[in-house]
N, C-alpha and C. Protein backbone atom coordinates (compact mmCIF):
# COMPACT_ATOMS: atom_id res chain seq x y z
N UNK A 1 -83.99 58.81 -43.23
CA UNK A 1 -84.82 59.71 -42.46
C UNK A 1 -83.97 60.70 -41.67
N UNK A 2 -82.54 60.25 -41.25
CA UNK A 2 -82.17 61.50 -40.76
C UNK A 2 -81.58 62.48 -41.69
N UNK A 3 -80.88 61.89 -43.02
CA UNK A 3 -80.49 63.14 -43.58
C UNK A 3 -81.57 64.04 -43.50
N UNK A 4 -82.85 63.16 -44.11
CA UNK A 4 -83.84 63.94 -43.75
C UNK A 4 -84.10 65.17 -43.20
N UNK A 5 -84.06 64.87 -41.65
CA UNK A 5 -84.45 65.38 -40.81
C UNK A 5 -83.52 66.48 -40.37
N UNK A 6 -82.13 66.22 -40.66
CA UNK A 6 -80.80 67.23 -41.05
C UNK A 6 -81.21 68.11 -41.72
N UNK A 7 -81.46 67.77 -42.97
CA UNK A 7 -81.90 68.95 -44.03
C UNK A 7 -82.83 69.89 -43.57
N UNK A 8 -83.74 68.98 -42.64
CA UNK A 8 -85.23 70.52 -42.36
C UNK A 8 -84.56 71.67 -41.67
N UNK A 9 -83.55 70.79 -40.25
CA UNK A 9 -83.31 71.63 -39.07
C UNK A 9 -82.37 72.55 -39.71
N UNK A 10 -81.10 72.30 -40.53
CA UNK A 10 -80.39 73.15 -41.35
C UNK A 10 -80.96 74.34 -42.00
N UNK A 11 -82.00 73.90 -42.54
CA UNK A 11 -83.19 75.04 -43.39
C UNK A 11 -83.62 76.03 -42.38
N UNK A 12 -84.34 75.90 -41.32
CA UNK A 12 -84.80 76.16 -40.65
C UNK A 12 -83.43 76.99 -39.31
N UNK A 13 -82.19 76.85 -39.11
CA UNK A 13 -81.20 77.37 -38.04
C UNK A 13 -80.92 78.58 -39.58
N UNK A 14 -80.96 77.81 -40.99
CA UNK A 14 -80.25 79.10 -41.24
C UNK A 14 -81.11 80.17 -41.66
N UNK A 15 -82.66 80.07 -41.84
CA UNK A 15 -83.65 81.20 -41.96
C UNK A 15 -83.53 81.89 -40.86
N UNK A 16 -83.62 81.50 -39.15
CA UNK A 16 -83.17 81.90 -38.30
C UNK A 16 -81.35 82.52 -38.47
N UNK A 17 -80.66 82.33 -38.07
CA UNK A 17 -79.93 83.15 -38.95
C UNK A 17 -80.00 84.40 -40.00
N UNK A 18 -80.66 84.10 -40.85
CA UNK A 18 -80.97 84.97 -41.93
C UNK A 18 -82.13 86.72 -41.41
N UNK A 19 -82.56 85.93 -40.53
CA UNK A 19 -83.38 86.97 -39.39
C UNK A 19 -82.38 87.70 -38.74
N UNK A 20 -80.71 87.05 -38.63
CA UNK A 20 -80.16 87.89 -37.81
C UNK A 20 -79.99 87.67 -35.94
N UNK A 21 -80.65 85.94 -35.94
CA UNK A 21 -80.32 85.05 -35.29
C UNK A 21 -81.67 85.06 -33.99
N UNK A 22 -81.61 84.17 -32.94
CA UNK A 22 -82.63 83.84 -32.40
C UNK A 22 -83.85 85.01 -31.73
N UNK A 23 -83.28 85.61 -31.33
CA UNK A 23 -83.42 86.67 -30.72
C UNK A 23 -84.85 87.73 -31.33
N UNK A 24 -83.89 88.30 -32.65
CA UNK A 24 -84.72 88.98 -34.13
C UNK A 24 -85.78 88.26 -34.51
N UNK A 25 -85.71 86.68 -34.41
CA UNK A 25 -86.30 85.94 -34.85
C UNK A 25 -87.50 85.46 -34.26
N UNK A 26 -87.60 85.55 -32.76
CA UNK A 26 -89.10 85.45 -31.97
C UNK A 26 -89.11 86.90 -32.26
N UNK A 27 -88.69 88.03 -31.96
CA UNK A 27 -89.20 89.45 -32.04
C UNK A 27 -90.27 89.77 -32.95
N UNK A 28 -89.65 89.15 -34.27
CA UNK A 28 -90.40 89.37 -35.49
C UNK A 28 -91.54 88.96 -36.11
N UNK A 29 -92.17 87.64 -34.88
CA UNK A 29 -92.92 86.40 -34.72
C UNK A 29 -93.07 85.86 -35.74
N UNK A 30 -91.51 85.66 -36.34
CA UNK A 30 -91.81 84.46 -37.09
C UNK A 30 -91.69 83.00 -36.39
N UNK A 31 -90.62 83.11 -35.29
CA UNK A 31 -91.00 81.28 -34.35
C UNK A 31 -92.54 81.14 -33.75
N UNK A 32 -93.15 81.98 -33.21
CA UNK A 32 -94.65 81.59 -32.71
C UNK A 32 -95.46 81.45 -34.53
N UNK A 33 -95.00 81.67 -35.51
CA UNK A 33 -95.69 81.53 -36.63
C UNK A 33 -95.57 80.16 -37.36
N UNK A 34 -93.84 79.78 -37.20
CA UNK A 34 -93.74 78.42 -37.32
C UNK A 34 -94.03 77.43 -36.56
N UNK A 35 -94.35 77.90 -35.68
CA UNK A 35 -94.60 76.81 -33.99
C UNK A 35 -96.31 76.73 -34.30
N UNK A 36 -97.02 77.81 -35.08
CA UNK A 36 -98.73 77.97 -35.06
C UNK A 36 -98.76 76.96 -36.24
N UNK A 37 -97.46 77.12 -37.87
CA UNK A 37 -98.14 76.25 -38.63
C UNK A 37 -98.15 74.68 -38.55
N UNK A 38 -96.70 74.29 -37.59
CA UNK A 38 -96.67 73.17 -37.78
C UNK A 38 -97.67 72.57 -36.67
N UNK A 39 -98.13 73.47 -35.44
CA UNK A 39 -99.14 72.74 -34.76
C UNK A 39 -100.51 72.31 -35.41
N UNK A 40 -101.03 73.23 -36.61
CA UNK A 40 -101.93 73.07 -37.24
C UNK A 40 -101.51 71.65 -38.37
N UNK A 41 -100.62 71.57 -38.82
CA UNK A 41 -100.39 70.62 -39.96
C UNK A 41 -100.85 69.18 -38.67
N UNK A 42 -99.98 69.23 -37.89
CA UNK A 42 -100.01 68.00 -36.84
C UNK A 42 -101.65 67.74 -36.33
N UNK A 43 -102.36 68.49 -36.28
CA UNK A 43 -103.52 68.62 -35.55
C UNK A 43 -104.44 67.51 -36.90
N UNK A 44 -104.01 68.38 -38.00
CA UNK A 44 -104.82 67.74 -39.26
C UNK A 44 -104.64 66.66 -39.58
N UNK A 45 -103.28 66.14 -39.45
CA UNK A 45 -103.14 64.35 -39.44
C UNK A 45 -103.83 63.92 -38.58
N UNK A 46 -103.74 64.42 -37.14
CA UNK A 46 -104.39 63.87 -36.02
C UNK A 46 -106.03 63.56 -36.48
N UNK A 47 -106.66 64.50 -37.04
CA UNK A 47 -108.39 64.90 -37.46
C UNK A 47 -108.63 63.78 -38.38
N UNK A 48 -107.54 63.23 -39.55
CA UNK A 48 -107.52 62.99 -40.36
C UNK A 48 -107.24 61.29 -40.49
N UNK A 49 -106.96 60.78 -39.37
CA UNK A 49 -106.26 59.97 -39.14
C UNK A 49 -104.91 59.46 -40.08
N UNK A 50 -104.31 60.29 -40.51
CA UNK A 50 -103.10 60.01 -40.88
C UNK A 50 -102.13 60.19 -39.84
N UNK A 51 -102.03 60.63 -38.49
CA UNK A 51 -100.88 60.33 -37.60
C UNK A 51 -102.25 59.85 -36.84
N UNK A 52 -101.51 58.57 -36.09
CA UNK A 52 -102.61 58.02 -35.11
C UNK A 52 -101.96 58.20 -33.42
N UNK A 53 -102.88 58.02 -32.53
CA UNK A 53 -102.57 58.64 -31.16
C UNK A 53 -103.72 57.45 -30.43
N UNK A 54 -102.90 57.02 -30.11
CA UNK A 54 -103.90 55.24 -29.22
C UNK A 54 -104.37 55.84 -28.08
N UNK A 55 -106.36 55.71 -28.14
CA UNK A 55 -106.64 56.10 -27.25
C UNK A 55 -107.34 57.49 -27.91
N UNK A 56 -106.92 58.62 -28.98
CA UNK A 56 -107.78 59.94 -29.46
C UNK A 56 -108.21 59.75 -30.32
N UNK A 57 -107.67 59.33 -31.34
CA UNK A 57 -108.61 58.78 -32.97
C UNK A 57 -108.25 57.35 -33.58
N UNK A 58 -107.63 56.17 -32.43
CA UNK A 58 -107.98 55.32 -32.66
C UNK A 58 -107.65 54.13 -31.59
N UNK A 59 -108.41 53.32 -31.51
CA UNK A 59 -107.75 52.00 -30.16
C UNK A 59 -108.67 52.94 -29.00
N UNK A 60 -109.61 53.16 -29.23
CA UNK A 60 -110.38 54.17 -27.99
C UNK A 60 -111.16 53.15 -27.18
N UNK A 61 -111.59 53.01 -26.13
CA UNK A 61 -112.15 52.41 -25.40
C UNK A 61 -114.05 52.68 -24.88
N UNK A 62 -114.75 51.79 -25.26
CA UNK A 62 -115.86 52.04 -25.23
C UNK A 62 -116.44 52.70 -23.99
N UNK A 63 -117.24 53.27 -23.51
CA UNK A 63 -117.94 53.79 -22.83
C UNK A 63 -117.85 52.80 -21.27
N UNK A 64 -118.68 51.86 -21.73
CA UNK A 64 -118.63 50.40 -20.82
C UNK A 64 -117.27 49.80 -20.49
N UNK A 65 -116.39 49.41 -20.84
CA UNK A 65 -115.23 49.21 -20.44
C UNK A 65 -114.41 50.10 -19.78
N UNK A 66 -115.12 51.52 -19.84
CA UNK A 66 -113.93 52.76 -19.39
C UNK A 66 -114.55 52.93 -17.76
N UNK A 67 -115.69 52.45 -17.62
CA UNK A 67 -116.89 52.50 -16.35
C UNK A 67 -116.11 51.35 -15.42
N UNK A 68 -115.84 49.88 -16.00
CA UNK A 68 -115.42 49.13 -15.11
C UNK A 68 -114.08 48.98 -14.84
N UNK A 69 -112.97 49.69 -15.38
CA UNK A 69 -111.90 49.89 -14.84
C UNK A 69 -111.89 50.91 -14.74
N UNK A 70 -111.91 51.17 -13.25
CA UNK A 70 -111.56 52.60 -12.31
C UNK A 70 -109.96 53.20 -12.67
N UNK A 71 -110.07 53.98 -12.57
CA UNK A 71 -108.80 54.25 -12.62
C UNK A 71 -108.01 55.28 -11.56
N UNK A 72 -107.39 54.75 -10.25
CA UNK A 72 -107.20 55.32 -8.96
C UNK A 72 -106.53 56.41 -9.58
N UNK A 73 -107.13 57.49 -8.84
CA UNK A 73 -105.83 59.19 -9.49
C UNK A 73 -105.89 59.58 -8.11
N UNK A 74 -104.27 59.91 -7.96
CA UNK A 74 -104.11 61.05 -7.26
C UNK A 74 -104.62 62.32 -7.07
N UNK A 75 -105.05 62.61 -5.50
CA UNK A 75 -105.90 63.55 -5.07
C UNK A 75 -104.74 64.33 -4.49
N UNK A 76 -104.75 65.79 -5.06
CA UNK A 76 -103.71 66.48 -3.98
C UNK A 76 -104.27 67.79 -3.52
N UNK A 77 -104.27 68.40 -2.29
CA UNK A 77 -104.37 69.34 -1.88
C UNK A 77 -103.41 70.13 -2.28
N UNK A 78 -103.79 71.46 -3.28
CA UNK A 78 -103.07 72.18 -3.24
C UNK A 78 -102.95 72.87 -1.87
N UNK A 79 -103.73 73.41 -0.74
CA UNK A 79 -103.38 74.29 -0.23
C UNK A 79 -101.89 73.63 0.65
N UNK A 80 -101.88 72.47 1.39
CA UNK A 80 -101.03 71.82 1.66
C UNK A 80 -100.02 71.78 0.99
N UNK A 81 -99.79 71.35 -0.22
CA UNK A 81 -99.24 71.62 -1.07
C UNK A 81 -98.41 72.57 -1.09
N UNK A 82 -99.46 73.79 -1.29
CA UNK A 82 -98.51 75.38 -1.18
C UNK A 82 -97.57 75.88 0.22
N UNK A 83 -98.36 75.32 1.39
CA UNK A 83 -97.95 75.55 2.61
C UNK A 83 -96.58 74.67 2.58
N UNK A 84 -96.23 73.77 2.21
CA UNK A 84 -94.91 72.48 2.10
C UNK A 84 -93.92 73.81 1.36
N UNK A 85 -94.47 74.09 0.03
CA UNK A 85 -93.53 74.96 -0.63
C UNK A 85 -93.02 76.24 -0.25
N UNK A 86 -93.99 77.09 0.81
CA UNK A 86 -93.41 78.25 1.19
C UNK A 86 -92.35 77.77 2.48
N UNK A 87 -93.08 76.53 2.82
CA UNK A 87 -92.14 76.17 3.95
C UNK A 87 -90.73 75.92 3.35
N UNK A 88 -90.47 75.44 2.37
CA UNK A 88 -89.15 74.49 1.76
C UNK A 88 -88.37 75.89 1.29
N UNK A 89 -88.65 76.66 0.90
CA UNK A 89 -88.64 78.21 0.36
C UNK A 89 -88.14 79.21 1.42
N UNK A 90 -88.79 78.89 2.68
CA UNK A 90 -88.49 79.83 4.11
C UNK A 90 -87.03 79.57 3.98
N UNK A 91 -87.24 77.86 4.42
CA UNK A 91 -85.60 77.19 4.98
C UNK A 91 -84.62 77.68 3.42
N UNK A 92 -84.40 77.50 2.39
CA UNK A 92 -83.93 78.05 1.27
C UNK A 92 -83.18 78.98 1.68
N UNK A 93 -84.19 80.14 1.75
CA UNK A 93 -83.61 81.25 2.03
C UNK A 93 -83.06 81.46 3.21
N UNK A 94 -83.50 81.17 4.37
CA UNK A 94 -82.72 81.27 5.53
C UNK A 94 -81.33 80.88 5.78
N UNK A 95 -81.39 79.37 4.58
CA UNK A 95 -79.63 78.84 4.83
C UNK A 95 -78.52 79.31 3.94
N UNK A 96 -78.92 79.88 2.74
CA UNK A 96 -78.28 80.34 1.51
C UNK A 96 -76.98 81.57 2.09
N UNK A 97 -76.15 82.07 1.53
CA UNK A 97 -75.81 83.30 1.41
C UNK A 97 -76.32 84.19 1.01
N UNK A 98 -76.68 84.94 1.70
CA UNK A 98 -77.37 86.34 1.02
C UNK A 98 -76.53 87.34 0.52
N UNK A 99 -75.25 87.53 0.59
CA UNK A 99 -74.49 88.54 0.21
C UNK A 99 -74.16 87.76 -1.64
N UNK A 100 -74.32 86.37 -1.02
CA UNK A 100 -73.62 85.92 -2.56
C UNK A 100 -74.90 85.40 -3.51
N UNK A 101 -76.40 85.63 -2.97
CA UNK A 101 -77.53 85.79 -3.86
C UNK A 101 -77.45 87.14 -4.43
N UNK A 102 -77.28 88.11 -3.44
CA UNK A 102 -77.27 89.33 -4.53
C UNK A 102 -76.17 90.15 -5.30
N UNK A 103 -75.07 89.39 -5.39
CA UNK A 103 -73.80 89.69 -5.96
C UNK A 103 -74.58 88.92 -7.57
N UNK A 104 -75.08 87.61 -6.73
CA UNK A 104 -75.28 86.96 -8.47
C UNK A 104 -76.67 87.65 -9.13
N UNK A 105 -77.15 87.87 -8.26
CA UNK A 105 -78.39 88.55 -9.02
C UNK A 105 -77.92 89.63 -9.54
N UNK A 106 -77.15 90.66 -9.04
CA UNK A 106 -76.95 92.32 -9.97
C UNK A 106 -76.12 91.82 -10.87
N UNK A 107 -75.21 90.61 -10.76
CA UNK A 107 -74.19 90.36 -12.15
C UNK A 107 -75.83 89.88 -13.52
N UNK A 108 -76.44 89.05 -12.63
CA UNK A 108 -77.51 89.08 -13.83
C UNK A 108 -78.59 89.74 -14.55
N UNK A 109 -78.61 91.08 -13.30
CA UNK A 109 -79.53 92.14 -13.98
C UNK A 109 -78.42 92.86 -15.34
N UNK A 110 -77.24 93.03 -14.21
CA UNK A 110 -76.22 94.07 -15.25
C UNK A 110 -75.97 93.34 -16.97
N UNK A 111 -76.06 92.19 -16.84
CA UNK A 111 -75.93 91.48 -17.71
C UNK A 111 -77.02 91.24 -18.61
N UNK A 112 -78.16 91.54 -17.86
CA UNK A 112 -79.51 91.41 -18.87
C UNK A 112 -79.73 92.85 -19.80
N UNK A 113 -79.16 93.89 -18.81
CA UNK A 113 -79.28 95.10 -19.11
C UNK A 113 -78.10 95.61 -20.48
N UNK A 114 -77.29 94.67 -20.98
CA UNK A 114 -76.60 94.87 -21.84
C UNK A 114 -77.08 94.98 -22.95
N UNK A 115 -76.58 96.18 -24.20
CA UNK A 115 -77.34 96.64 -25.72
C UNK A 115 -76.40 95.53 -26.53
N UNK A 116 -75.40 94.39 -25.72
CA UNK A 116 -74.63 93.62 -26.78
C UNK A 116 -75.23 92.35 -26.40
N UNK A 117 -74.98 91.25 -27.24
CA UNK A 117 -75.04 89.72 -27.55
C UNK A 117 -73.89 89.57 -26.60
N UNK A 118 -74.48 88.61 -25.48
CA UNK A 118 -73.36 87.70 -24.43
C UNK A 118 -73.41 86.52 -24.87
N UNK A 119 -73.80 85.85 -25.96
CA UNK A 119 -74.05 84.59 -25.96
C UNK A 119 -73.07 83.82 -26.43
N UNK A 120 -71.43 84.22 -26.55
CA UNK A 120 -70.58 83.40 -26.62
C UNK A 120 -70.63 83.01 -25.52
N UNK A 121 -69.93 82.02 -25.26
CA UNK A 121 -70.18 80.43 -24.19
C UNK A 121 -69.16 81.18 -22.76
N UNK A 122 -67.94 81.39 -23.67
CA UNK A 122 -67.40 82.10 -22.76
C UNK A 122 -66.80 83.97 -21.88
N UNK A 123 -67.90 84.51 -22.53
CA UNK A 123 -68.40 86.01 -22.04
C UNK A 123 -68.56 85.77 -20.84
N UNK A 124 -67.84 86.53 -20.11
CA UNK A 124 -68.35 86.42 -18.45
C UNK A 124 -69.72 86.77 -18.49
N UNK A 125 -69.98 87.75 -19.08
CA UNK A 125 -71.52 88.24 -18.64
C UNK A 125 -72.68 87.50 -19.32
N UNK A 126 -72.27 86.48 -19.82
CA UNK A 126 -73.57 85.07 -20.56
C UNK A 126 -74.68 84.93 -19.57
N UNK A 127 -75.57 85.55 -20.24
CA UNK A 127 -76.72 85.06 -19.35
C UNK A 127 -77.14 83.88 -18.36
N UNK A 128 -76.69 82.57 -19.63
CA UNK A 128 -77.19 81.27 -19.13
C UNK A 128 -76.36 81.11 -18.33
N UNK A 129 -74.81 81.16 -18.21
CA UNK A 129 -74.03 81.28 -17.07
C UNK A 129 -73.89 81.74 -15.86
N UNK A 130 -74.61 82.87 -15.98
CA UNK A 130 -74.94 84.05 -15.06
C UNK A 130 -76.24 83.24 -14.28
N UNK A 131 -76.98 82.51 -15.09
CA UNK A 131 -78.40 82.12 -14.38
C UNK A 131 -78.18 80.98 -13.71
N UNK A 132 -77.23 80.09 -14.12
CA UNK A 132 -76.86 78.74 -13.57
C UNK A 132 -75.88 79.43 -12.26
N UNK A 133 -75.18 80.04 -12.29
CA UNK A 133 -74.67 80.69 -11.03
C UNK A 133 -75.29 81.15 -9.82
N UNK A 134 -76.78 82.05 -10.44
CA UNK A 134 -77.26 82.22 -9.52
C UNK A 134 -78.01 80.87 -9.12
N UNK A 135 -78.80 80.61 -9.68
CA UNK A 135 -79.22 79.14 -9.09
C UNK A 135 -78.65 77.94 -8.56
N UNK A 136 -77.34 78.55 -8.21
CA UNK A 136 -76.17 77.57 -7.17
C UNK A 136 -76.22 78.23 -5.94
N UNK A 137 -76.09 79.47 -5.91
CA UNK A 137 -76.25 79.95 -4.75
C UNK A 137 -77.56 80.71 -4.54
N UNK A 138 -78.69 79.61 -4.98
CA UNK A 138 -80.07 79.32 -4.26
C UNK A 138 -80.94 81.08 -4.39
């Protein structure tokens, strides 16, 4: 099963590729096209009961049994909720560096704003690098 499963992902990195790599490749919507067929193939086992899911199309629980075990759920106030987060967000920002949030932010606009591929690992101007940077200094 894993050569298997080797073989699909191989098939599949080098059609990507063949697009001219990840990028070309949502542009062109062919990933939201492969992401639409295989959700549909999965859905149809599900309908079909050939993939089973304990609890949606099979091992389901009768009506009457689902009545006498309650099942305690968490109640949350969002507005509380939201008020905790702008609060946690205030202090954030108040303790951070601000000279060295927006040093990392224009390295990551300037960097987004590039007509080249940064996505070698080690390009200073790598996005994901650039984003993990800024999200160190908050």
């Amino acid at each position: 099963m894993s050569d298997e499963l080797e073989a699909k992902a191989l098939e599949i990195i080098q059609e990507v590729e063949a697009h001219g790599g990840m990028s070309k490749y949502v542009n062109s919507g062919q990933a939201k096209l492969r992401i639409e067929e295989s959700a549909t193939r999965k859905q149809g086992r599900i309908d079909s009961g050939q993939e089973i899911i304990v609890g949606v199309n099979k091992y389901k629980l009768d009506d009457d049994a689902t009545k006498e075990e309650q099942i305690d759920v968490l109640q949350i106030d969002n507005a509380k909720a939201q008020e905790k987060q702008f609060a946690r967000l205030k202090e954030v920002k108040e303790n951070r560096n601000e000279s060295a949030v927006q040093e990392a932010l224009e390295k990551l606009t300037a960097s987004a704003n590039l007509k080249k591929s940064t996505s070698d690992g080690d390009d200073p101007n790598n996005l994901m690098k650039l984003a993990i940077d800024a999200a160190a200094v908050r």
